[in-house]
C-alpha atoms as a PDB file:
ATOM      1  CA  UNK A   1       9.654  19.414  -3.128  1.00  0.00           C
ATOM      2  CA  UNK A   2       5.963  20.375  -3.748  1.00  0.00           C
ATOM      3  CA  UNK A   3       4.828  23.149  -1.301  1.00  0.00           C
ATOM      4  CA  UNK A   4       1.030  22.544  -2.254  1.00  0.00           C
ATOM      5  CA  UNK A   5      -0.183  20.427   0.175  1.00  0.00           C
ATOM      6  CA  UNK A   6      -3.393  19.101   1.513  1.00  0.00           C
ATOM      7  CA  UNK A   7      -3.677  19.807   5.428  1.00  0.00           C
ATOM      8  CA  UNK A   8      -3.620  16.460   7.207  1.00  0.00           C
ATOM      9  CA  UNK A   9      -3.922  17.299  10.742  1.00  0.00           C
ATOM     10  CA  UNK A  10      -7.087  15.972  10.400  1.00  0.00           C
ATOM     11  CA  UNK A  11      -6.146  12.620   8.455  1.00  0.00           C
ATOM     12  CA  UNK A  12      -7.361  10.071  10.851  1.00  0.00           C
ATOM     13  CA  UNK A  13     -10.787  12.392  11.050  1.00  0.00           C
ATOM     14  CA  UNK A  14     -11.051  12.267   7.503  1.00  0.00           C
ATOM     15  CA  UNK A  15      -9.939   8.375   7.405  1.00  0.00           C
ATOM     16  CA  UNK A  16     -12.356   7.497   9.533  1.00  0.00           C
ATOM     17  CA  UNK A  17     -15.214   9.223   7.794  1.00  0.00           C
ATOM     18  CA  UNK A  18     -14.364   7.828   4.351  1.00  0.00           C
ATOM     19  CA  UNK A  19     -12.753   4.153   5.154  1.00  0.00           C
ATOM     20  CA  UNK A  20     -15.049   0.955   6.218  1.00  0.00           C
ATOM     21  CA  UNK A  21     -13.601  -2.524   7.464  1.00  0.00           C
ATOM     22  CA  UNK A  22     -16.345  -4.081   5.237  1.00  0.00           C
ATOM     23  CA  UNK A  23     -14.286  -6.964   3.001  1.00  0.00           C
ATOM     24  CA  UNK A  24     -14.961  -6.413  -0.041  1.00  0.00           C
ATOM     25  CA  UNK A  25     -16.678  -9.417  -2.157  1.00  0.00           C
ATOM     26  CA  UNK A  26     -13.756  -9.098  -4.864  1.00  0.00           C
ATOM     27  CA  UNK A  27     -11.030  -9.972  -2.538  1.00  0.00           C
ATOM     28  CA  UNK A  28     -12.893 -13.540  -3.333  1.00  0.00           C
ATOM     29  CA  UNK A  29     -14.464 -13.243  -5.900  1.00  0.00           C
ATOM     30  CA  UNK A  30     -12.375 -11.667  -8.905  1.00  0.00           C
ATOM     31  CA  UNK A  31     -15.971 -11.674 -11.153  1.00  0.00           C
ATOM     32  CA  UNK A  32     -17.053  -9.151  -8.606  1.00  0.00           C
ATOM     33  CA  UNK A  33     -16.866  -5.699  -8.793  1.00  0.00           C
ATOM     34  CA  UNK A  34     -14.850  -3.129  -7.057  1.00  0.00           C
ATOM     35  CA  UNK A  35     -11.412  -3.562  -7.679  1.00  0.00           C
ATOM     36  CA  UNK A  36      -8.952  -1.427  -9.077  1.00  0.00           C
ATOM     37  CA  UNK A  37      -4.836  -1.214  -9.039  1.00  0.00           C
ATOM     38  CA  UNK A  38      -2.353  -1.643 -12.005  1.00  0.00           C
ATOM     39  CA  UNK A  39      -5.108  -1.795 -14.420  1.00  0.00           C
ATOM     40  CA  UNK A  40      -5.937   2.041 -13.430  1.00  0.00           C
ATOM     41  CA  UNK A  41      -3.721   3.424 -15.852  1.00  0.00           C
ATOM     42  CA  UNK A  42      -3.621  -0.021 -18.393  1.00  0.00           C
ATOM     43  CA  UNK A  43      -6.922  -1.170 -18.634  1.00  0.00           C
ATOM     44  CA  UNK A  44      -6.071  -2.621 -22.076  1.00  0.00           C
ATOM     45  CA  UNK A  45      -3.208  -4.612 -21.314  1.00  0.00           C
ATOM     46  CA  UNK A  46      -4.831  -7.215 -18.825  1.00  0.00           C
ATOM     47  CA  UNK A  47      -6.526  -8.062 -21.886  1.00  0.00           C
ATOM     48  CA  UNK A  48      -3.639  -8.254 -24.353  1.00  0.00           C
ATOM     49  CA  UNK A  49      -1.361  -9.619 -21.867  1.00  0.00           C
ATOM     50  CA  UNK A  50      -3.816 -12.166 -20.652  1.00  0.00           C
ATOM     51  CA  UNK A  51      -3.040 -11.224 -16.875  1.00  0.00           C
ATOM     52  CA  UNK A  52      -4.859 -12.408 -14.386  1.00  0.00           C
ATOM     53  CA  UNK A  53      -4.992 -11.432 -10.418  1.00  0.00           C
ATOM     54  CA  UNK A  54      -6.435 -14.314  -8.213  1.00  0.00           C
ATOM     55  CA  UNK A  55      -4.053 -14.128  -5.006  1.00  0.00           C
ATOM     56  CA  UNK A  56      -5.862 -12.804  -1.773  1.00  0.00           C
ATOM     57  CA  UNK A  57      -3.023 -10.585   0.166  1.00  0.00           C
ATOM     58  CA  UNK A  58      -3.374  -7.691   2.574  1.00  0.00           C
ATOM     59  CA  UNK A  59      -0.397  -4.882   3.162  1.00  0.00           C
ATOM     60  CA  UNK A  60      -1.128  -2.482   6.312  1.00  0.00           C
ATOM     61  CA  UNK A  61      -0.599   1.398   5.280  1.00  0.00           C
ATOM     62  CA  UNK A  62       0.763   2.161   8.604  1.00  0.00           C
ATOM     63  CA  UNK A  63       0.522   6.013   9.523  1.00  0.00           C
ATOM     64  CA  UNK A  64       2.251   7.033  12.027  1.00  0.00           C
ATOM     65  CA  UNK A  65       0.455   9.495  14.796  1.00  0.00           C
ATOM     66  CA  UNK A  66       3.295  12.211  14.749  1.00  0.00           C
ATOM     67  CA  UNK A  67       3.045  15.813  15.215  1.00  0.00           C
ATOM     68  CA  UNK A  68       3.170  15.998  11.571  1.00  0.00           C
ATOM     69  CA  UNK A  69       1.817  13.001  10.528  1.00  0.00           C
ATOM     70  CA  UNK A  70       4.421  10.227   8.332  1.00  0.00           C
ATOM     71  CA  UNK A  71       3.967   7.059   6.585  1.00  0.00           C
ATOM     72  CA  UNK A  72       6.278   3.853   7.397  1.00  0.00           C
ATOM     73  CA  UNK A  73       7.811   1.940   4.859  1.00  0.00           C
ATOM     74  CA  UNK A  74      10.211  -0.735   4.545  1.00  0.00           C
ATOM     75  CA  UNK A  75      12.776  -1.869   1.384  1.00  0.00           C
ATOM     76  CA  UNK A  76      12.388  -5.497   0.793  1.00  0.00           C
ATOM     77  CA  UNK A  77      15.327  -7.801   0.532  1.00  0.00           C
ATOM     78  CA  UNK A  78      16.997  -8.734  -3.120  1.00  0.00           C
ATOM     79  CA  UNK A  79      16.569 -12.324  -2.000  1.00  0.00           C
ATOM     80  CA  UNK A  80      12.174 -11.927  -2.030  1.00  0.00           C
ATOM     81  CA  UNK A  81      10.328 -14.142  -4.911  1.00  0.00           C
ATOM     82  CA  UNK A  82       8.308 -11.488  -5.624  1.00  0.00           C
ATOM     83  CA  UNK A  83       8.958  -7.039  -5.778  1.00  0.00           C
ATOM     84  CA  UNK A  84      12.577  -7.784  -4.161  1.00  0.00           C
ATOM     85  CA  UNK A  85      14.514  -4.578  -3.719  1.00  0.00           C
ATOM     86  CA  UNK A  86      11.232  -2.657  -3.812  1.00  0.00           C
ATOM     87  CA  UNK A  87       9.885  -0.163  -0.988  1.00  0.00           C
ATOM     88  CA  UNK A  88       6.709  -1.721   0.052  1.00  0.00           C
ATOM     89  CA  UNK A  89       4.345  -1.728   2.986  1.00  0.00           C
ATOM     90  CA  UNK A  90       4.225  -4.752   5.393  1.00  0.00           C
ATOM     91  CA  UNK A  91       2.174  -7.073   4.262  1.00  0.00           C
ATOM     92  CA  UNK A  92       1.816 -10.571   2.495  1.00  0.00           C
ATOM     93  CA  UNK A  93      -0.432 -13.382   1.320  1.00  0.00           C
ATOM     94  CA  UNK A  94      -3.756 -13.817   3.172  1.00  0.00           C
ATOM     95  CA  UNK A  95      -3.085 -17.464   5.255  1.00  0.00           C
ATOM     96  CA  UNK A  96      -6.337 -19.700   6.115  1.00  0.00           C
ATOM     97  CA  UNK A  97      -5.612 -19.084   9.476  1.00  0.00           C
ATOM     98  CA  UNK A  98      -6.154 -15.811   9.336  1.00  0.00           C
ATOM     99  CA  UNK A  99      -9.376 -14.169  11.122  1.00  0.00           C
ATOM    100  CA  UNK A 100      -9.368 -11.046   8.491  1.00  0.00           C
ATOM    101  CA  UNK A 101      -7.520  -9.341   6.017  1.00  0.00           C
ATOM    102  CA  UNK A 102      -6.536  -6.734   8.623  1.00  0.00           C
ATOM    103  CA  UNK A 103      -5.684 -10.216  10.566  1.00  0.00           C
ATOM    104  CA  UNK A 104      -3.267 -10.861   7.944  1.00  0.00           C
ATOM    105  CA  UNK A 105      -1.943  -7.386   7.638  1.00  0.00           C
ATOM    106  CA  UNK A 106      -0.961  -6.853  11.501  1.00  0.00           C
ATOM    107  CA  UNK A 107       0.697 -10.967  10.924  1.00  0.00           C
ATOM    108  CA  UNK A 108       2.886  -9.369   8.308  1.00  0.00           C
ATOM    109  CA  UNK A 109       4.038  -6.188   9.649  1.00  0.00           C
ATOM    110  CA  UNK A 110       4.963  -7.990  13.177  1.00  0.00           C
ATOM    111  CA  UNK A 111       6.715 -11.231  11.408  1.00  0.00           C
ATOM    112  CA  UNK A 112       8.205  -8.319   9.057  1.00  0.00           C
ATOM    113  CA  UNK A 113       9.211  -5.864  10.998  1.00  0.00           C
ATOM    114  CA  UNK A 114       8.135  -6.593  14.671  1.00  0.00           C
ATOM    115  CA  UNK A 115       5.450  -3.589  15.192  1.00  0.00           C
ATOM    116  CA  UNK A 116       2.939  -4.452  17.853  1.00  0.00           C
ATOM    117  CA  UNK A 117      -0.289  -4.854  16.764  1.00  0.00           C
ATOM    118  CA  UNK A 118      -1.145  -3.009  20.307  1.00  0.00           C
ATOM    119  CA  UNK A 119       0.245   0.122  18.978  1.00  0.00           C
ATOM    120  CA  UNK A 120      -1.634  -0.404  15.541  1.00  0.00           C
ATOM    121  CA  UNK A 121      -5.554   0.821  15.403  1.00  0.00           C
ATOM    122  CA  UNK A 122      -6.970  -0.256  12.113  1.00  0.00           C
ATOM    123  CA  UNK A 123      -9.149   2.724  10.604  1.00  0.00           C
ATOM    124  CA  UNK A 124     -10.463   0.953   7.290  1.00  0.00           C
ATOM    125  CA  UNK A 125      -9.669  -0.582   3.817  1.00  0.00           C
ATOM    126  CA  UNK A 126      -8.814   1.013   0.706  1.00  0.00           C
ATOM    127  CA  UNK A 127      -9.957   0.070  -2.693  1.00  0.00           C
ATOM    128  CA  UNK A 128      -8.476  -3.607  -3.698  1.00  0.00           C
ATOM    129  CA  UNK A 129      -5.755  -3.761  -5.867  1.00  0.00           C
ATOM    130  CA  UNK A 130      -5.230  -5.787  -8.492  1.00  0.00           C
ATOM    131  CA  UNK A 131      -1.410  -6.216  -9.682  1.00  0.00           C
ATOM    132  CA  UNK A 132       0.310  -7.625 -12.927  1.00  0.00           C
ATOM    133  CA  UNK A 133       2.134 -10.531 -10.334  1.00  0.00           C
ATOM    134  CA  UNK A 134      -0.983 -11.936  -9.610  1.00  0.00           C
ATOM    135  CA  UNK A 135      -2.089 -10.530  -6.604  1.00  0.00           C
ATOM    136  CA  UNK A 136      -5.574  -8.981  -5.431  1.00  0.00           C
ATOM    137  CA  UNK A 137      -4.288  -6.621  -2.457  1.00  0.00           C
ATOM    138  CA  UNK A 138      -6.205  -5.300  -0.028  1.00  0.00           C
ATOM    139  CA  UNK A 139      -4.484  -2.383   1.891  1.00  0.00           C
ATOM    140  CA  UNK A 140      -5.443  -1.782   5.379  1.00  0.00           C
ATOM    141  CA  UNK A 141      -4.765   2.235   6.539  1.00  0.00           C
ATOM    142  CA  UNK A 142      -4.347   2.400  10.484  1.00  0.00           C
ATOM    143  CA  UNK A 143      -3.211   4.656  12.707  1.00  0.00           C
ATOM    144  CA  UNK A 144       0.295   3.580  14.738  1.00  0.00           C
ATOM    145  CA  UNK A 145       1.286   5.003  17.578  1.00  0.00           C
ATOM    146  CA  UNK A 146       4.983   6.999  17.652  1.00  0.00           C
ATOM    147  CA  UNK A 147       6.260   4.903  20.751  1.00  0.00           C
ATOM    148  CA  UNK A 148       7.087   1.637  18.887  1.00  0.00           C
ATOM    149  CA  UNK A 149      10.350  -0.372  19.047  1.00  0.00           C
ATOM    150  CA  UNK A 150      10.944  -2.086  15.397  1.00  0.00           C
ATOM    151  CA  UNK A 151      13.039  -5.646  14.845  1.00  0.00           C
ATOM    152  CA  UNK A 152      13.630  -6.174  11.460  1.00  0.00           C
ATOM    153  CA  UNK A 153      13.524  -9.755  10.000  1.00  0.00           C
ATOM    154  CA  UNK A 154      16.553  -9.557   7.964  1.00  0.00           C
ATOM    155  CA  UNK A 155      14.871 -12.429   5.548  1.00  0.00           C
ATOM    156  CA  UNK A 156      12.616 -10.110   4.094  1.00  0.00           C
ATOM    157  CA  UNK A 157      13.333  -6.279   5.291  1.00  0.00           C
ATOM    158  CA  UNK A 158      16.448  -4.332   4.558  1.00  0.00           C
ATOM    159  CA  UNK A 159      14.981  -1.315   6.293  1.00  0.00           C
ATOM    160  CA  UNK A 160      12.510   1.020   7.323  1.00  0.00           C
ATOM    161  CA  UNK A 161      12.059   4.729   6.791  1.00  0.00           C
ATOM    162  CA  UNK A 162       9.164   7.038   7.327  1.00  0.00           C
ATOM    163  CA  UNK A 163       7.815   9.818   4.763  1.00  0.00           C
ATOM    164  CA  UNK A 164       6.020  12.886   5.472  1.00  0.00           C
ATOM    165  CA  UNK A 165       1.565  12.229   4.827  1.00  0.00           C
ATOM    166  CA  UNK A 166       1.572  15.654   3.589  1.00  0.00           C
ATOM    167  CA  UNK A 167       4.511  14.997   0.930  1.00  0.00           C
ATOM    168  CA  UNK A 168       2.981  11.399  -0.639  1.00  0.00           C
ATOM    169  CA  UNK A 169      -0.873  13.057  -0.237  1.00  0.00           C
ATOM    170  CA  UNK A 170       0.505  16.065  -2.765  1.00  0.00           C
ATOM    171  CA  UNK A 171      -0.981  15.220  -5.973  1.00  0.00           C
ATOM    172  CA  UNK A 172       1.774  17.245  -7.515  1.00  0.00           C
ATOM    173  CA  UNK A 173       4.229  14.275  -6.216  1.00  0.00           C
ATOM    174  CA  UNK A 174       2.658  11.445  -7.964  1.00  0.00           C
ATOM    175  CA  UNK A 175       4.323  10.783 -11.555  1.00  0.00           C
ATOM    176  CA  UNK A 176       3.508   8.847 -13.698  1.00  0.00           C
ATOM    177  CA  UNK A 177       6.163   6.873 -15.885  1.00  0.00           C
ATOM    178  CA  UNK A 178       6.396   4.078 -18.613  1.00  0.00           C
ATOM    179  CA  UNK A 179       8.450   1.052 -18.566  1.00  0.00           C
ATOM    180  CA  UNK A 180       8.434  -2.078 -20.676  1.00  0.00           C
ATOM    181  CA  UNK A 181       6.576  -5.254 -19.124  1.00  0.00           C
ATOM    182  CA  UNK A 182       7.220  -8.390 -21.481  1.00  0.00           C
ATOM    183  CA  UNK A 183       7.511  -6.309 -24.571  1.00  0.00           C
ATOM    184  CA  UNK A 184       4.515  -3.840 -23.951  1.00  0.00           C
ATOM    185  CA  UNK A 185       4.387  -0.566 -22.776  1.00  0.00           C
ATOM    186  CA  UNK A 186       2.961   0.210 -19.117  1.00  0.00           C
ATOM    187  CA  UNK A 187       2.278   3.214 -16.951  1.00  0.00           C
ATOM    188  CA  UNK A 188       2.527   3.472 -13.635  1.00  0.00           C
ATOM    189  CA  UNK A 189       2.881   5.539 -10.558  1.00  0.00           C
ATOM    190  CA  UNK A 190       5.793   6.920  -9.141  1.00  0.00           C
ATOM    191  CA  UNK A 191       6.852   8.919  -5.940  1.00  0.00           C
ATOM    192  CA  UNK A 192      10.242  10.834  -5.220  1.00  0.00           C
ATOM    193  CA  UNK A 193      11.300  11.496  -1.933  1.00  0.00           C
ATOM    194  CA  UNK A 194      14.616  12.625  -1.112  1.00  0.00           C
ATOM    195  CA  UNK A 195      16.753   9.509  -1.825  1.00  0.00           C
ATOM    196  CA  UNK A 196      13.341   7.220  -2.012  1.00  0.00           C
ATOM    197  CA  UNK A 197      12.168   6.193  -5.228  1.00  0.00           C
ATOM    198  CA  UNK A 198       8.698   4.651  -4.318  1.00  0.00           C
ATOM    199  CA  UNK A 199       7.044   3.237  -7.309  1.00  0.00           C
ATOM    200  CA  UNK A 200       4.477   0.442  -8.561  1.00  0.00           C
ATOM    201  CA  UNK A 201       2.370  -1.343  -6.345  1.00  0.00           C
ATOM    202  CA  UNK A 202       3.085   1.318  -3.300  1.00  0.00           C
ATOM    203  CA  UNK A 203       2.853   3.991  -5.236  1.00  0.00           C
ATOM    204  CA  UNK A 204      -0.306   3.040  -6.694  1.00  0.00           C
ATOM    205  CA  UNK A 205      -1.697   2.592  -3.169  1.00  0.00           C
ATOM    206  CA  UNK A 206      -1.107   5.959  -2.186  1.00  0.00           C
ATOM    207  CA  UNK A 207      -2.470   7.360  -5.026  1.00  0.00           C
ATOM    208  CA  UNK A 208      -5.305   5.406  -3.849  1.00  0.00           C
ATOM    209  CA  UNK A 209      -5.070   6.556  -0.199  1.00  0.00           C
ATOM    210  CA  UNK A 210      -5.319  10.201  -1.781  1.00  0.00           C
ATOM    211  CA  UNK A 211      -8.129   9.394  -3.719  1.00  0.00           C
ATOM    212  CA  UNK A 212     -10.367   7.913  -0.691  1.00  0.00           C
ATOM    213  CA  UNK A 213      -9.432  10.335   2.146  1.00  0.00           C
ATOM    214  CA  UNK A 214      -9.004  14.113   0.066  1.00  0.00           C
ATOM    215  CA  UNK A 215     -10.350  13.451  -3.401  1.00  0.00           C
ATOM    216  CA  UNK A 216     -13.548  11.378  -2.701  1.00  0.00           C
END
């Protein structure tokens, strides 16, 4: 474990500073500027693979108001269409009905694993992600307080854990790996924790999250 960490007793502070809830055109609008994501480390292969990104969703980074600050995940079913089996953050498609992406976020995280939006205070967005499965992500970093009670739609969750801020805003934590998507080589982010193997998409996100609140 990486003892070099950046002090994040005062996170929300720094969140707060950094982080808008200003929707970003490209959520939209994928001929706008200002996203980022998968293509970070690949910028190449969205044009050789011909991918393109054009599904609004929204995932809440939920981080949890402990004495030492932690981050809650969950570990998606194998039965999902899409990431199944993957450690994630709450979160889904953005539905017409909903008001905002952070709207959409708090939807997902109660339908997914029954936290309150009461307990949830929405500090700002990160950068929008773009991923190879089509999807333009918008990730919404909030502050949750410690005193919620979680139920766990079995559908889509297998479980939740929590992992320590400090640990996933270590630079020193964040690989980065190579694996083969339909016959070409792709990096991508990568985070070890104990008996968690976060990788991808969430990964990717906190690298992000670093990027914004200690890096910027």
């Amino acid at each position: 474990m990486n003892l070099q960490r950046p002090a994040t007793d005062d996170f929300f502070d720094r969140a707060r500073a950094r982080l808008t809830l200003d929707v970003p055109p490209a959520l939209a609008d994928p001929s706008a500027a200002g996203a980022r994501g998968d293509l970070d480390l690949n910028p190449e292969m969205w044009v050789r693979a011909g991918v393109q990104a054009t599904k609004p969703a929204a995932v809440l980074v939920p981080v949890i108001d402990r004495r030492e600050p932690t981050v809650l995940l969950t570990l998606r079913t194998a039965q999902l269409a899409s990431h199944a089996g993957q450690v994630a953050f709450p979160g889904g498609k953005i539905d017409p009905a909903d008001e905002s992406p952070v709207a959409a976020a708090l939807r997902e995280a109660k339908e997914e694993t029954g936290l309150a939006a009461s307990l949830v205070e929405p500090i700002g967005y990160l950068d929008l992600y773009l991923t190879f499965s089509g999807f333009r992500i918008l990730p919404t970093v909030a502050r949750v307080r410690p005193d919620f009670t979680l139920a766990l739609n079995p559908r889509e969750v297998v479980e939740t854990f929590e992992v320590p801020l400090a640990f996933v805003m270590a630079p020193d934590n964040h690989q980065r790996k190579t694996r083969d998507w339909n016959g070409l080589q792709r990096e991508y982010y990568a985070i070890s924790f104990e008996d968690r193997y976060i990788w991808g998409i969430t990964a990717g996100i906190l690298r992000n999250l670093y990027d914004r609140v200690y890096a910027a």
